[in-house]
C-alpha atoms as a PDB file:
ATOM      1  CA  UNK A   1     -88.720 -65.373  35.215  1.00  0.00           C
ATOM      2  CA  UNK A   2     -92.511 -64.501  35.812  1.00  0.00           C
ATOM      3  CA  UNK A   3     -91.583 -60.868  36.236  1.00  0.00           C
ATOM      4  CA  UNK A   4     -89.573 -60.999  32.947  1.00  0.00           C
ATOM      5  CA  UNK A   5     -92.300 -62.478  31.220  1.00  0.00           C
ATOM      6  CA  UNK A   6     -94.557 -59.900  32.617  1.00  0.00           C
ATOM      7  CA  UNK A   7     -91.952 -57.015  31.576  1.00  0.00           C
ATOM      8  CA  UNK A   8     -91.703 -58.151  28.110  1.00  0.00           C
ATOM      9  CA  UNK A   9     -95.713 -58.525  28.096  1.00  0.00           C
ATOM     10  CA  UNK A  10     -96.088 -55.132  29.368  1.00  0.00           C
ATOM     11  CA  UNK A  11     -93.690 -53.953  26.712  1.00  0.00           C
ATOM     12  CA  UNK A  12     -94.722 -55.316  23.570  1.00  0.00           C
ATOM     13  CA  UNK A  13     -98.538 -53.196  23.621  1.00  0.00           C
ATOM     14  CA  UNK A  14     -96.780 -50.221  24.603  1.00  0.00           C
ATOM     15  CA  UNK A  15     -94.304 -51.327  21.608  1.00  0.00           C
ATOM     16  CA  UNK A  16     -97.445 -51.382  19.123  1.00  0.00           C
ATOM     17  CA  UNK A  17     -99.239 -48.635  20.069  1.00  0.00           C
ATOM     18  CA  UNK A  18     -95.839 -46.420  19.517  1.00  0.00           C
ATOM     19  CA  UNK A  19     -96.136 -47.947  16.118  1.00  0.00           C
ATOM     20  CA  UNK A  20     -99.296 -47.030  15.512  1.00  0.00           C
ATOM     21  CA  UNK A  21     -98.787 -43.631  17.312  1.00  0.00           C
ATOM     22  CA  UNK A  22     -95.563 -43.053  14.491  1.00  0.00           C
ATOM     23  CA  UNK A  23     -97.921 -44.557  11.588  1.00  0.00           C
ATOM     24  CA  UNK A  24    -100.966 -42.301  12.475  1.00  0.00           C
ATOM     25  CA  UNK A  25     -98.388 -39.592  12.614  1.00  0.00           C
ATOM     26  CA  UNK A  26     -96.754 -40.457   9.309  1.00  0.00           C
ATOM     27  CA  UNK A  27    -100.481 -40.891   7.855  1.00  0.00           C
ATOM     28  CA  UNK A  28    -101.543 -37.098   9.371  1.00  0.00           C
ATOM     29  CA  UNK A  29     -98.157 -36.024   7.944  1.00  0.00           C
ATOM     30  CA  UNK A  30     -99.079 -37.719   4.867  1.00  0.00           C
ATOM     31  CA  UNK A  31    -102.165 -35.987   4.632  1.00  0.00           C
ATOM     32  CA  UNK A  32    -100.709 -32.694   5.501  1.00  0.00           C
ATOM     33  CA  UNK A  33     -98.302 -33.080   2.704  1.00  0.00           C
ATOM     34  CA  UNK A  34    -101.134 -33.955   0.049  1.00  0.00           C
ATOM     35  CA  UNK A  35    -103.794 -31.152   1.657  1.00  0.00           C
ATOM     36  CA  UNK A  36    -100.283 -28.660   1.091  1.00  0.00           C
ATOM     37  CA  UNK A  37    -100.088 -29.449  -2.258  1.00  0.00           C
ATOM     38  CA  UNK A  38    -103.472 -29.261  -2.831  1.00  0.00           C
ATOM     39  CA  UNK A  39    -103.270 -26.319  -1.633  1.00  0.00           C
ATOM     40  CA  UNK A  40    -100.809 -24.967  -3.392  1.00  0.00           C
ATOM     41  CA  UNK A  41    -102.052 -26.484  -6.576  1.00  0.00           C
ATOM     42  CA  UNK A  42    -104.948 -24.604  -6.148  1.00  0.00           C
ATOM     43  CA  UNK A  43    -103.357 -21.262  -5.415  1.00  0.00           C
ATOM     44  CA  UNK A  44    -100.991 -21.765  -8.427  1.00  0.00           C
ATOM     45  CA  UNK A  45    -103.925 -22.587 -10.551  1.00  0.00           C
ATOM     46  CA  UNK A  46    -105.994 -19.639  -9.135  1.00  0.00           C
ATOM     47  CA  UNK A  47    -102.810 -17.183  -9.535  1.00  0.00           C
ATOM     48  CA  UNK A  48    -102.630 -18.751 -13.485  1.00  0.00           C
ATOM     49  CA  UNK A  49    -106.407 -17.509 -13.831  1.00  0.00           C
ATOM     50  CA  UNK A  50    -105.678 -14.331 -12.242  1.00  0.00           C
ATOM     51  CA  UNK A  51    -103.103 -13.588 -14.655  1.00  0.00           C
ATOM     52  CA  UNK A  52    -104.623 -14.235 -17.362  1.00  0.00           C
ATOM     53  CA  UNK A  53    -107.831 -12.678 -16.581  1.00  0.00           C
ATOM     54  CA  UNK A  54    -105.017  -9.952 -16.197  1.00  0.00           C
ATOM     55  CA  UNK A  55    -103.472 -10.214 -19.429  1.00  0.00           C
ATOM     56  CA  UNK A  56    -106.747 -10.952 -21.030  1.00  0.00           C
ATOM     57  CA  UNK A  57    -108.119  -7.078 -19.905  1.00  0.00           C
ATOM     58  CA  UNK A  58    -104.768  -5.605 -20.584  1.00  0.00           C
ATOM     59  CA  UNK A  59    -104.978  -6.882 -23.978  1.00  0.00           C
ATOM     60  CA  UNK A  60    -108.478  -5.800 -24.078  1.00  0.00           C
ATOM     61  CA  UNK A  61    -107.546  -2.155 -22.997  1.00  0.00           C
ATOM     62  CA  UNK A  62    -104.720  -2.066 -25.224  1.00  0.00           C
ATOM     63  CA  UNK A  63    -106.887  -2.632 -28.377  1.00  0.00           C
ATOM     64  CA  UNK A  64    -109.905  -0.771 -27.013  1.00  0.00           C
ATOM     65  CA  UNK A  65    -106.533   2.665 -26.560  1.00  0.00           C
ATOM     66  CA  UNK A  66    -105.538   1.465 -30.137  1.00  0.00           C
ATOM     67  CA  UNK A  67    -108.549   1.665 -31.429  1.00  0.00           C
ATOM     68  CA  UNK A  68    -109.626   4.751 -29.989  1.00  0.00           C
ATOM     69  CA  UNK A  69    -105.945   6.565 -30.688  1.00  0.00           C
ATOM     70  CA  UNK A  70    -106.376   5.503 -34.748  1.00  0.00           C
ATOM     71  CA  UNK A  71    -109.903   6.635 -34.639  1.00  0.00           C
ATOM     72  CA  UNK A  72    -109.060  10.155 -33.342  1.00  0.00           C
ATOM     73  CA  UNK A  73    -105.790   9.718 -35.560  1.00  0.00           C
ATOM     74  CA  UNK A  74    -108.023   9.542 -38.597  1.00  0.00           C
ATOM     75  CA  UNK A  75    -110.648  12.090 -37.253  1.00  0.00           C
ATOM     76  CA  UNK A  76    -107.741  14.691 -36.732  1.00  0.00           C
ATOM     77  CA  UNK A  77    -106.543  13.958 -39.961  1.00  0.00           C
ATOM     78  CA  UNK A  78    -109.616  13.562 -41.944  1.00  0.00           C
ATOM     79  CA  UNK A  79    -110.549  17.374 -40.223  1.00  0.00           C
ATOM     80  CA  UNK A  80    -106.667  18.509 -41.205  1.00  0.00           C
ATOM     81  CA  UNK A  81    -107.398  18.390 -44.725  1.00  0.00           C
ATOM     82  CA  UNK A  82    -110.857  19.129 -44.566  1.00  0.00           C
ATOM     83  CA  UNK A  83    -109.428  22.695 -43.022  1.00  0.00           C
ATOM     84  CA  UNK A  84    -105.946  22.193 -45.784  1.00  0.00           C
ATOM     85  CA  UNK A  85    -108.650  22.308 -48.880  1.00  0.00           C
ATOM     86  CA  UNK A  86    -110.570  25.138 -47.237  1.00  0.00           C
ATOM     87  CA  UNK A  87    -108.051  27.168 -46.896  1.00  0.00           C
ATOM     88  CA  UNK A  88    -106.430  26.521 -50.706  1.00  0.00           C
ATOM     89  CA  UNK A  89    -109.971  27.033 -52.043  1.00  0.00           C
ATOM     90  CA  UNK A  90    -109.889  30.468 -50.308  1.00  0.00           C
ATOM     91  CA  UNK A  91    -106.621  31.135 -52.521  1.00  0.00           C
ATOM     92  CA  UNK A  92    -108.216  30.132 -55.613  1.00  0.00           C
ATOM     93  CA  UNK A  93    -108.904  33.261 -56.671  1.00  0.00           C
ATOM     94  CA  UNK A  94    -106.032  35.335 -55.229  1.00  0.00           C
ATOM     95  CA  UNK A  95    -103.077  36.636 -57.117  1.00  0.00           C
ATOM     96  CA  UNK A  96     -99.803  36.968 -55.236  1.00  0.00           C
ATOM     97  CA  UNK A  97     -98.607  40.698 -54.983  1.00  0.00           C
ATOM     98  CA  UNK A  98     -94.792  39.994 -55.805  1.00  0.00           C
ATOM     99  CA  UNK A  99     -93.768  43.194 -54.326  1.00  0.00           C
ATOM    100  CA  UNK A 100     -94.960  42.005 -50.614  1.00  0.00           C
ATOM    101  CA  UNK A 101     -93.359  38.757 -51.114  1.00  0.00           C
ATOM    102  CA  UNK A 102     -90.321  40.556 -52.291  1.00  0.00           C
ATOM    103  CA  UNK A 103     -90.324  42.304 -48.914  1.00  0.00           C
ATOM    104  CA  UNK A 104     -90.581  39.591 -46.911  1.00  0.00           C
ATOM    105  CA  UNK A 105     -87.760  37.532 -48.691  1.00  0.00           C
ATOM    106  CA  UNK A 106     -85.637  40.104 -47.291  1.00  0.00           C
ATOM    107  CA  UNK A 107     -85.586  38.045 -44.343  1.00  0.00           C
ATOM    108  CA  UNK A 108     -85.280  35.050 -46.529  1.00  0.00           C
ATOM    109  CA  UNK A 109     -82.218  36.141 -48.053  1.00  0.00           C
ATOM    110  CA  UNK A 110     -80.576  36.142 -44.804  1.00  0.00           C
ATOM    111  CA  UNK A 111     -79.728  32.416 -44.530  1.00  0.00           C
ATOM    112  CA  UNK A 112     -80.946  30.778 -48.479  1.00  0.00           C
ATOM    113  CA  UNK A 113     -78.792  34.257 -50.617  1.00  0.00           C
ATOM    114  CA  UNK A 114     -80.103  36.862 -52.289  1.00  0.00           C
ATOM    115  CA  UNK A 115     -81.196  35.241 -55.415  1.00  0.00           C
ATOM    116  CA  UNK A 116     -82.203  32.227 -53.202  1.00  0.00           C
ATOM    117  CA  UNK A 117     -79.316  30.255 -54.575  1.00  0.00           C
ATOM    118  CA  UNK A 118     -78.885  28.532 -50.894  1.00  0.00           C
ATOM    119  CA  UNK A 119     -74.958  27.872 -50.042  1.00  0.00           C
ATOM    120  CA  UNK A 120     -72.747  25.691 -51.322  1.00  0.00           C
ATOM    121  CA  UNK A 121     -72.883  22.432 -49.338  1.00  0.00           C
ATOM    122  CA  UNK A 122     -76.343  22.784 -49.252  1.00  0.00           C
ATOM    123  CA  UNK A 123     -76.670  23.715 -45.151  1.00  0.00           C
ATOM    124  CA  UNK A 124     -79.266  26.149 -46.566  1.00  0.00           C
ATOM    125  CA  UNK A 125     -81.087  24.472 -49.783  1.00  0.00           C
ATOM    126  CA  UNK A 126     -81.229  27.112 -53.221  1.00  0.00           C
ATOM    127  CA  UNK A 127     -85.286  27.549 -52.789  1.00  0.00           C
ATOM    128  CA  UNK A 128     -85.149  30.081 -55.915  1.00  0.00           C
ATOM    129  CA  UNK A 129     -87.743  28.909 -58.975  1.00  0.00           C
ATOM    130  CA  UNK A 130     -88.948  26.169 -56.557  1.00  0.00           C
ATOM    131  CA  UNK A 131     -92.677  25.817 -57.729  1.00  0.00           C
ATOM    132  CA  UNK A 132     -95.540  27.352 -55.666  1.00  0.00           C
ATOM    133  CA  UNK A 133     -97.446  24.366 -54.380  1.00  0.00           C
ATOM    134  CA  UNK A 134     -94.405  23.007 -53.183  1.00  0.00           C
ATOM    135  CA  UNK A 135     -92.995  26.274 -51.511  1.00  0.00           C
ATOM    136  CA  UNK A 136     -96.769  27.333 -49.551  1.00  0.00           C
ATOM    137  CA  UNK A 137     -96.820  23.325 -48.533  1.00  0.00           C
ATOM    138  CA  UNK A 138     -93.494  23.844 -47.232  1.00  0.00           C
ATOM    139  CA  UNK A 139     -93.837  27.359 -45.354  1.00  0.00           C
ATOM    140  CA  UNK A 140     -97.483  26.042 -43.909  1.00  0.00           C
ATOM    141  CA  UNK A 141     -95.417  22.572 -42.841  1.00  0.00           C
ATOM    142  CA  UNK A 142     -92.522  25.028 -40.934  1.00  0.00           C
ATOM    143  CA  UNK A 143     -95.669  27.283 -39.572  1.00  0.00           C
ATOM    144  CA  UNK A 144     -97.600  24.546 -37.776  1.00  0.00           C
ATOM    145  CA  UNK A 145     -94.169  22.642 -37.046  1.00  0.00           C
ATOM    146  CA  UNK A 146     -94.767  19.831 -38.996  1.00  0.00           C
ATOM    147  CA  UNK A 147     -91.461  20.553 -40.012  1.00  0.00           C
ATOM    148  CA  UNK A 148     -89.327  21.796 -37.221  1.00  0.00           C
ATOM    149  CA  UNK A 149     -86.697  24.412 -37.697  1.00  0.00           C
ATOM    150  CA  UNK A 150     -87.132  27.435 -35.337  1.00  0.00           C
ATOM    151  CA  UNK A 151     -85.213  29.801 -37.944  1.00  0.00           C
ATOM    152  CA  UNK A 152     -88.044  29.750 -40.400  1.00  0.00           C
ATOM    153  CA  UNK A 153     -90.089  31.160 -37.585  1.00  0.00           C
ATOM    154  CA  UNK A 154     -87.930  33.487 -35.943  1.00  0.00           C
ATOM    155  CA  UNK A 155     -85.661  34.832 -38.499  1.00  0.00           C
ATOM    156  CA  UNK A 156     -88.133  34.053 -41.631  1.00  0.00           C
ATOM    157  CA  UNK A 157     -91.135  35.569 -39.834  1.00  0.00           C
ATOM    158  CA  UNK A 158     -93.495  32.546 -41.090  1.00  0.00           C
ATOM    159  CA  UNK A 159     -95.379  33.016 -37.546  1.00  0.00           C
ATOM    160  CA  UNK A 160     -97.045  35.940 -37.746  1.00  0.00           C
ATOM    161  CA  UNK A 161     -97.904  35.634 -42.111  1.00  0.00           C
ATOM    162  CA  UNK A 162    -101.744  34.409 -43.045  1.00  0.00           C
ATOM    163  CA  UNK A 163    -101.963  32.525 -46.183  1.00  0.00           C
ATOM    164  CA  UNK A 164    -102.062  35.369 -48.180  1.00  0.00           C
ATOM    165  CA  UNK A 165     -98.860  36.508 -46.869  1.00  0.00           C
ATOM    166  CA  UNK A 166     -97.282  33.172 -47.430  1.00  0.00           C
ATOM    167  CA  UNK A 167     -98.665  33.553 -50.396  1.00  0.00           C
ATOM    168  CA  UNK A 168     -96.957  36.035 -51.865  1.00  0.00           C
ATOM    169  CA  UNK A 169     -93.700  34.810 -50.559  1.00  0.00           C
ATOM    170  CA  UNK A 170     -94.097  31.607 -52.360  1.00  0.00           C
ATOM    171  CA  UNK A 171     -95.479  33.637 -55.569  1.00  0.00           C
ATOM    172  CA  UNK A 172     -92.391  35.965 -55.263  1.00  0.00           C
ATOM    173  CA  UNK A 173     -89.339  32.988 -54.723  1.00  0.00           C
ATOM    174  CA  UNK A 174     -91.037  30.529 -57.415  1.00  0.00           C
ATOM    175  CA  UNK A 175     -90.873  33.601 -59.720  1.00  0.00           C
ATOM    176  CA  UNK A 176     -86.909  33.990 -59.191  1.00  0.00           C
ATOM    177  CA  UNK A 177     -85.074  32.762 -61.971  1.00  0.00           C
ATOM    178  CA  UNK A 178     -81.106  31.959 -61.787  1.00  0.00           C
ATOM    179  CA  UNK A 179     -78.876  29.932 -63.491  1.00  0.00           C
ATOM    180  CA  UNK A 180     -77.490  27.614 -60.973  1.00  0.00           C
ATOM    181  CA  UNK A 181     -74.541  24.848 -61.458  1.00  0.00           C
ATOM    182  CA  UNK A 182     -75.104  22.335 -58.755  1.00  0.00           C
ATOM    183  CA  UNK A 183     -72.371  19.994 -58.119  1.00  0.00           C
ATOM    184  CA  UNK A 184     -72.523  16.732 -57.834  1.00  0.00           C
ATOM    185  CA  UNK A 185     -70.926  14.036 -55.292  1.00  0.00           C
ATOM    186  CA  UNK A 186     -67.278  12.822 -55.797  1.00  0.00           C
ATOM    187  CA  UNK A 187     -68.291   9.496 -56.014  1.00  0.00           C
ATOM    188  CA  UNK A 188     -71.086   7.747 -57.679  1.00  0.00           C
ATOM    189  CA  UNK A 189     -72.139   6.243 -60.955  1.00  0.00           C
ATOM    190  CA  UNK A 190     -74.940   8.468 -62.898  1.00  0.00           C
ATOM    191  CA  UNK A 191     -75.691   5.617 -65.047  1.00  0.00           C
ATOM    192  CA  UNK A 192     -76.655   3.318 -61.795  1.00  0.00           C
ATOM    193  CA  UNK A 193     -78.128   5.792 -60.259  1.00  0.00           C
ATOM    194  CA  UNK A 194     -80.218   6.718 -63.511  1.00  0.00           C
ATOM    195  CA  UNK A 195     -81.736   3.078 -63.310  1.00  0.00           C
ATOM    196  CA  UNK A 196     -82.452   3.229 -59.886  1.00  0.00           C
ATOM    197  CA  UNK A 197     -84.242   6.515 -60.007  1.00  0.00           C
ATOM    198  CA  UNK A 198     -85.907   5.363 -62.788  1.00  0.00           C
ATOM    199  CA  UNK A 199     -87.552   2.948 -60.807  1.00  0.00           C
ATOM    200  CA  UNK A 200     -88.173   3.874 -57.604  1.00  0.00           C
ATOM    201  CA  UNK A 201     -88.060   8.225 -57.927  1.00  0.00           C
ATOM    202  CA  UNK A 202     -90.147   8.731 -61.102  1.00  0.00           C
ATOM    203  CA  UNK A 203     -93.479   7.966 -60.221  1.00  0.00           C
ATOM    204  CA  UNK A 204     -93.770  10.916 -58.097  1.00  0.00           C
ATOM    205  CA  UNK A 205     -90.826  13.540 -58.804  1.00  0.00           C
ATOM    206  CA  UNK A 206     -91.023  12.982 -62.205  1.00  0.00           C
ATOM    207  CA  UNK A 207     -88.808  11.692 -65.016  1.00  0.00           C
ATOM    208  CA  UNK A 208     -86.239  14.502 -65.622  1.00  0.00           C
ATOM    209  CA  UNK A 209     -86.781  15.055 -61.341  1.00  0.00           C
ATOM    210  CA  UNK A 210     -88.364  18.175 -62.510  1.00  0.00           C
ATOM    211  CA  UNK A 211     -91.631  16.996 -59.438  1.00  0.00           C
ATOM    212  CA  UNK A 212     -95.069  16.886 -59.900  1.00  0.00           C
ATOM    213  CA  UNK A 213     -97.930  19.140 -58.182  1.00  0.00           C
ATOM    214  CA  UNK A 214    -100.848  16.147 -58.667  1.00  0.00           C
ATOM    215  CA  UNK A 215     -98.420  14.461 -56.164  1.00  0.00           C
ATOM    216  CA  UNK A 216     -97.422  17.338 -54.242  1.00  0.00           C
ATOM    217  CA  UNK A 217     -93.549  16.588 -54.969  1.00  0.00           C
ATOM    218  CA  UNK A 218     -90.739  19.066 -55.296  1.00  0.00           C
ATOM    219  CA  UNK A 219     -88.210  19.069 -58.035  1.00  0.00           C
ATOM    220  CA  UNK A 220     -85.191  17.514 -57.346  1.00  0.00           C
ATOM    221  CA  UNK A 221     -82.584  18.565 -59.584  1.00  0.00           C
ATOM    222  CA  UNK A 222     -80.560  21.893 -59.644  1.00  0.00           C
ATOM    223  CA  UNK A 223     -80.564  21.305 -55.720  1.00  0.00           C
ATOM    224  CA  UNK A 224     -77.249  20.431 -53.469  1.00  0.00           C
ATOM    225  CA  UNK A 225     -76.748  17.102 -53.224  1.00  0.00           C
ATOM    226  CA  UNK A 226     -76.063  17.668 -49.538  1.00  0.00           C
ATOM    227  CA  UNK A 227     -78.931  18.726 -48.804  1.00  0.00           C
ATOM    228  CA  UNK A 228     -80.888  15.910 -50.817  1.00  0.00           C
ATOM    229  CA  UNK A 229     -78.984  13.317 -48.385  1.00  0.00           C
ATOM    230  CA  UNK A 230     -79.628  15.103 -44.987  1.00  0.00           C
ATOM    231  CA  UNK A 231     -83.376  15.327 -46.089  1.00  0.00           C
ATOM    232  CA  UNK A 232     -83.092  11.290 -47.312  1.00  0.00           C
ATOM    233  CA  UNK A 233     -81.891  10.526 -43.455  1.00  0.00           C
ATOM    234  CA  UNK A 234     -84.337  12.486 -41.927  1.00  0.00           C
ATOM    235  CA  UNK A 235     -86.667  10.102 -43.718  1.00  0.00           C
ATOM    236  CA  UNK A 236     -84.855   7.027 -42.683  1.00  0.00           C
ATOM    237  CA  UNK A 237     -84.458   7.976 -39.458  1.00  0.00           C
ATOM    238  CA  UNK A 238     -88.342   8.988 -39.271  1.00  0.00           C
ATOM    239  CA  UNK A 239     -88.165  12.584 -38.293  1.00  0.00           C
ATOM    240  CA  UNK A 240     -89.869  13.531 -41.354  1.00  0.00           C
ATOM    241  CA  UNK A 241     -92.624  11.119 -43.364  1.00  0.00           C
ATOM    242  CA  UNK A 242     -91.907  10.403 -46.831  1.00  0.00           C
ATOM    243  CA  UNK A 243     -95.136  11.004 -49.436  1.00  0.00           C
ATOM    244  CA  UNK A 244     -96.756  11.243 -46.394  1.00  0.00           C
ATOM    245  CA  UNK A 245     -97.051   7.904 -45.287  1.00  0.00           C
ATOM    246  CA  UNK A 246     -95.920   6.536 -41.995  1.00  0.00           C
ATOM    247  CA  UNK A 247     -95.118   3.169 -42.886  1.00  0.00           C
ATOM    248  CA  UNK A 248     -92.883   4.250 -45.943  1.00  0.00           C
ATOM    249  CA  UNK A 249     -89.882   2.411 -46.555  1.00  0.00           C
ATOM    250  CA  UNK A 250     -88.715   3.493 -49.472  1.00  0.00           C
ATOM    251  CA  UNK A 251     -85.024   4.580 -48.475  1.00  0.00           C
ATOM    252  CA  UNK A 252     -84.555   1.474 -46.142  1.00  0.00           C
ATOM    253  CA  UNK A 253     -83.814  -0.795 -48.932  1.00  0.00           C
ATOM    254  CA  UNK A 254     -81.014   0.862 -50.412  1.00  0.00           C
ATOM    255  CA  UNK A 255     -77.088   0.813 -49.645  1.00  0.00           C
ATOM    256  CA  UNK A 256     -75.544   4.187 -49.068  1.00  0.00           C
ATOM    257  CA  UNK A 257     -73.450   3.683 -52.659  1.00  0.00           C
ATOM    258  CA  UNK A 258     -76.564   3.072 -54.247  1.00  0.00           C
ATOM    259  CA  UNK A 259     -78.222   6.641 -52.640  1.00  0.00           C
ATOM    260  CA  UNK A 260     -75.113   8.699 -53.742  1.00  0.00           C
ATOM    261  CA  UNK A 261     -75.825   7.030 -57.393  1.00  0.00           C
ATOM    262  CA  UNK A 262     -78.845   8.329 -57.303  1.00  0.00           C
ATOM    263  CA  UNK A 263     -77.628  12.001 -56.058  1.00  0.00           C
ATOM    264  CA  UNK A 264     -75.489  11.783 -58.771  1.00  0.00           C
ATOM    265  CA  UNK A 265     -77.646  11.416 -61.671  1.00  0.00           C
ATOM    266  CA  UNK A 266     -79.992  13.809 -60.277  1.00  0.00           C
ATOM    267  CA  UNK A 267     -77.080  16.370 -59.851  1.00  0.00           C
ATOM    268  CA  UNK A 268     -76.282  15.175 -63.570  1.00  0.00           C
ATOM    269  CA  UNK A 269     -80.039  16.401 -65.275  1.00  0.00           C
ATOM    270  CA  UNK A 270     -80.253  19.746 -66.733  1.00  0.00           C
ATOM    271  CA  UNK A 271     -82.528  22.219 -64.892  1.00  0.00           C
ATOM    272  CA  UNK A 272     -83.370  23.932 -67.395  1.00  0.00           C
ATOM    273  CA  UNK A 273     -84.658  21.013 -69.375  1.00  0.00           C
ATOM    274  CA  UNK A 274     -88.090  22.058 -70.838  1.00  0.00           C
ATOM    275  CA  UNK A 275     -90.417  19.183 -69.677  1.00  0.00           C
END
């Protein structure tokens, strides 16, 4: 009985300090647990600094490139038409010799007729009476590939003309007259497409779409309507800029019925109407 008593005296300290052993252990584990999380609270909350720090000087670049790319945007284009008035003032005195221009249309003639009456369908637009502002805009626009179309190059010969060349060209075409009967499109309402013109065409191409030089805008009428809508998705689909601004949206707005209303009252004006 003694040694029993002894046994089970022996046993129960050994019995506590195991407990204490397991709760020490379950405190240290404890504490590793919390000191992990800590830890990883802190590295979370550092990498959430970090990134924004990141996204802070990425934003900061981005506005510092933007900046900088509008600035030398506006410089280029400020010095542009500093060096487009220069060189119209240099015309300002010069008469176009017709009979050089006449020459060179030769090549003109190859793709837009001989009377620059284009072709039906309007794959090559009628360019004959078009004014001269509009027709040396157009040829410098083709020349510096502002307007891309290698043909005007190569088979025109626009890349190797000065001004006063393209001078005379434009001089010798805008003095073409021909009596052209453009057709309109199958479908369409003039009458709808009068109203719309009215109020969103007339400001700058004029009310009988006869065009405007303060504004720089062609004519529109006595042109293929085909032509007119190819040029109308180039705008929409931003390959060229419309009155020169970037942001235009003019064309956006409308429905495709509504643009072939407007084709057809501009195919319905007379282009010989005195204005």
């Amino acid at each position: 009985m003694r040694n029993l008593i002894a046994g089970r005296t022996v046993a129960v300290p050994r019995a506590i300090a195991y407990v204490r052993r397991a709760e020490n252990n379950d405190e240290r584990a404890a504490l590793i647990r919390r000191d992990a999380r800590a830890l990883r609270a802190r590295r979370s909350s550092n990498k959430e600094r970090m990134e924004q720090v990141s996204m802070s000087l990425s934003r900061s670049l981005l506005a510092a490139l933007f900046a900088a790319t509008v600035a030398l945007g506006l410089s280029l284009s400020s010095q542009a038409r500093d060096d487009y008035e220069a060189r119209n003032e240099a015309l300002d005195d010069y008469e176009p010799d017709l009979e050089a221009g006449e020459v060179m249309f030769r090549q003109c003639a190859l793709c837009h007729g001989k009377h620059g009456q284009g072709i039906l369908g309007g794959k090559y637009p009628r360019i004959a009476g078009l004014p001269e502002y509009y027709l040396m805009n157009a040829l410098r626009d083709y020349q510096t590939g502002k307007r891309g179309y290698d043909a005007m190059l190569v088979v025109g010969g626009l890349k190797t003309y000065d001004d006063r060349d393209l001078m005379d060209l434009a001089g010798y075409i805008a003095d073409i007259e021909i009596d052209l009967d453009v057709p309109g499109p199958e479908e369409g309402s003039a009458r709808s497409g009068r109203r719309l013109y009215k109020y969103d065409c007339k400001t700058c191409h004029g009310r009988k779409a006869e065009g405007k030089s303060r504004k720089d805008s062609p004519p529109l009428r006595g042109q293929y309507h085909e032509y007119l809508e190819r040029q109308i998705q180039l705008f929409i689909n931003k390959e060229r800029i419309h009155a020169d601004d970037p942001e235009d949206k003019t064309f956006v707005a409308y429905e495709p019925d509504e643009l072939t209303d407007i084709l057809a009252y501009i195919a319905s004006l007379d282009d010989k109407d005195d204005d």
